[in-house]
N, C-alpha and C. Protein backbone atom coordinates (compact mmCIF):
# COMPACT_ATOMS: atom_id res chain seq x y z
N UNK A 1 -44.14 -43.74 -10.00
CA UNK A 1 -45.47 -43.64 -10.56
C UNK A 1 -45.76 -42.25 -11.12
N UNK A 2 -45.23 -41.21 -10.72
CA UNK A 2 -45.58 -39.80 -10.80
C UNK A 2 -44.63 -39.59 -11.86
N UNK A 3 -43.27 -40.27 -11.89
CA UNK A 3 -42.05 -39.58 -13.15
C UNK A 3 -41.57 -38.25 -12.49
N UNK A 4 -41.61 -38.10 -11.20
CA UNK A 4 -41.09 -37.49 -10.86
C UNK A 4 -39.60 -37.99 -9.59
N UNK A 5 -38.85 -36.67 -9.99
CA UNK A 5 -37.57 -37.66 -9.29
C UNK A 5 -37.46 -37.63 -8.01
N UNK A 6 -36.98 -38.88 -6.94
CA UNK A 6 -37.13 -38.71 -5.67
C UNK A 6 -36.59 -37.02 -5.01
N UNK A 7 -35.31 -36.75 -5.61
CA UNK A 7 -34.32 -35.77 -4.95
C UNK A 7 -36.08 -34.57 -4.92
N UNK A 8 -36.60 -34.25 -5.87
CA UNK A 8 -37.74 -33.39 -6.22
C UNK A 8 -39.02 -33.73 -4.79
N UNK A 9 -38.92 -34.66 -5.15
CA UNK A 9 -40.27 -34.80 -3.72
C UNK A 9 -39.67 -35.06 -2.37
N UNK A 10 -38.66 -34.85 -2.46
CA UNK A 10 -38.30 -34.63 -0.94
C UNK A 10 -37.67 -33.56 -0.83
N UNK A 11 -37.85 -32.65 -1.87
CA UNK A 11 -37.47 -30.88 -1.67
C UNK A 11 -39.06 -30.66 -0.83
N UNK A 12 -39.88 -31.16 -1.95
CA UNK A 12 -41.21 -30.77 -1.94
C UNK A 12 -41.55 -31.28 -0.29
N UNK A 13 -41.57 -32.68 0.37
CA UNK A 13 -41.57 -32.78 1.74
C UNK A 13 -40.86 -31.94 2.76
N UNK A 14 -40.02 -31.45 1.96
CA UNK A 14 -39.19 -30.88 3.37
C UNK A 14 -39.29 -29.32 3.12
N UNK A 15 -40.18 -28.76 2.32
CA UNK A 15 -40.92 -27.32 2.16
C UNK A 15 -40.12 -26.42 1.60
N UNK A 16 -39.40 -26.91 0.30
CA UNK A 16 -38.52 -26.26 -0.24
C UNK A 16 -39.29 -25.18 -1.44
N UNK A 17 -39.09 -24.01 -1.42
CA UNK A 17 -39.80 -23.42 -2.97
C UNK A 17 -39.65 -23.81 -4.17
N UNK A 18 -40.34 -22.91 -4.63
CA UNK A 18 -39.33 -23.16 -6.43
C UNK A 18 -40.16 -24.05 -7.06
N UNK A 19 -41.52 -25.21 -6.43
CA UNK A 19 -41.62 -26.21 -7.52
C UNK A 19 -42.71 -25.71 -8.32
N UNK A 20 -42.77 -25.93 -9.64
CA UNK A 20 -43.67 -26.30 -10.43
C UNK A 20 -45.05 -26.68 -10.26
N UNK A 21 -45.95 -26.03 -10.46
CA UNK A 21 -47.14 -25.98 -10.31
C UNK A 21 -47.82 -27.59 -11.08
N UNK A 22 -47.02 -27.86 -12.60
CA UNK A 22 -47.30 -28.62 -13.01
C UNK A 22 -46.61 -29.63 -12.21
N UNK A 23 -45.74 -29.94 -11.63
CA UNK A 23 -44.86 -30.89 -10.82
C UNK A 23 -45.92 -31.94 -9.69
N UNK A 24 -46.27 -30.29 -8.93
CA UNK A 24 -47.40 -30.67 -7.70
C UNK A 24 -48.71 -31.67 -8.59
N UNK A 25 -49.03 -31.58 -9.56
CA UNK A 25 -50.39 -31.73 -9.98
C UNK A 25 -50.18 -33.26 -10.35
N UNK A 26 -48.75 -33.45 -10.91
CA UNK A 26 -48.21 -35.02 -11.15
C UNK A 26 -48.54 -36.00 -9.75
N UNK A 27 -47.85 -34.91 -8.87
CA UNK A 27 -47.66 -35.51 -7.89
C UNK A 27 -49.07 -35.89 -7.36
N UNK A 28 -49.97 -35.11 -7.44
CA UNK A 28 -51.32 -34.86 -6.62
C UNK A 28 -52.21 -36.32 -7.92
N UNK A 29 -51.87 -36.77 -8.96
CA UNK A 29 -52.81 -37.27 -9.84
C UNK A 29 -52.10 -38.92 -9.21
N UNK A 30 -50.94 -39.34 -9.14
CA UNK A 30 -49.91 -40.58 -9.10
C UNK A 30 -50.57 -40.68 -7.64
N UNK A 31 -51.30 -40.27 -6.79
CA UNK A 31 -51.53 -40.58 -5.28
C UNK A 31 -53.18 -40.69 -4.87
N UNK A 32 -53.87 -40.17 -6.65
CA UNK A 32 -55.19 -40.39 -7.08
C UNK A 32 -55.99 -39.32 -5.89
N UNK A 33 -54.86 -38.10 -6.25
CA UNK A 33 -56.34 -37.06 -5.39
C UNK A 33 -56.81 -36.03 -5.78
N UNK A 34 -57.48 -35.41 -5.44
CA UNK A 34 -57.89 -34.50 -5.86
C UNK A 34 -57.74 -32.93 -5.39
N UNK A 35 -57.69 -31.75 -5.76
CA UNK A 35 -57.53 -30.88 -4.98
C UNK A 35 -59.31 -29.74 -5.77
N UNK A 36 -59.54 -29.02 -4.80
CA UNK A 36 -61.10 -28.36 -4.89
C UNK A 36 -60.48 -26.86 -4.53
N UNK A 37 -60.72 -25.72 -5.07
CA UNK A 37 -61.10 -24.59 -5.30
C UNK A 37 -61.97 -24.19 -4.74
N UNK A 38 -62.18 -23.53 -3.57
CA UNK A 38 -63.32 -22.57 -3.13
C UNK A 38 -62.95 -21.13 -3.00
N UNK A 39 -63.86 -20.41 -2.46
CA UNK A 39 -63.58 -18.96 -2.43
C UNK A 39 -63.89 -19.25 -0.85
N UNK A 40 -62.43 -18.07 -0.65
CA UNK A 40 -61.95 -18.07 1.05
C UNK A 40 -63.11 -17.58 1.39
N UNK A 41 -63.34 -18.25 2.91
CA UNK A 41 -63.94 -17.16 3.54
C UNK A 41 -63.50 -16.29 4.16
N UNK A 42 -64.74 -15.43 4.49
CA UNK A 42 -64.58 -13.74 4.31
C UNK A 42 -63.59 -13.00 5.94
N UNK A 43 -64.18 -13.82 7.25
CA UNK A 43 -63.59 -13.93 8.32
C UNK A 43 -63.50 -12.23 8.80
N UNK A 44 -62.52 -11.91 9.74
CA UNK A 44 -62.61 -10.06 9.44
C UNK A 44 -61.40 -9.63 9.15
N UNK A 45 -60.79 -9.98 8.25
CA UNK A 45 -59.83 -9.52 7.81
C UNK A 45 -60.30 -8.20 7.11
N UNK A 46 -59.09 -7.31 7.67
CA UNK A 46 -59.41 -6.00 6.47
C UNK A 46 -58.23 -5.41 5.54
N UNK A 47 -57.50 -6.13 5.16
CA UNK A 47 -56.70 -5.78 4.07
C UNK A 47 -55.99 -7.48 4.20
N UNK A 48 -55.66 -6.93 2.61
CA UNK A 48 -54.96 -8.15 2.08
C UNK A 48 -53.88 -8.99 2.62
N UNK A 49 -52.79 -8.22 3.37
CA UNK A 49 -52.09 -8.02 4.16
C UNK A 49 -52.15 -9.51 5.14
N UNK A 50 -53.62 -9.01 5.62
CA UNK A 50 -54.21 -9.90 6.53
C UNK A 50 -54.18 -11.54 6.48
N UNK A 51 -54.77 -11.37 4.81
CA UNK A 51 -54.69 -13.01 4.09
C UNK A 51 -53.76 -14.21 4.81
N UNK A 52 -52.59 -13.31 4.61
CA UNK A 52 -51.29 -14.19 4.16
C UNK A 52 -50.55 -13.80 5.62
């Protein structure tokens, strides 16, 4: 449904890097979902560092 190839989404299940931003979005539209954008919250992190 997505046109994407199995070997590809089971990199993607099994947390492989490397994919395509446009890849994910195939994937995310063929399973009819949606993904939402917010701004993180603020929490007490004090450097960026912290984020991630």
């Amino acid at each position: 449904m997505s046109g994407v190839w199995q070997e590809t989404i089971s990199k993607i299940e099994n947390g492989s890097g490397g994919t395509k931003l446009e890849t994910l979005f195939d994937l995310i539209a063929a399973l009819d979902l949606e993904i939402t954008v917010t701004e993180r919250s603020k929490g007490i992190s004090d450097g960026l560092e912290d984020i991630f």
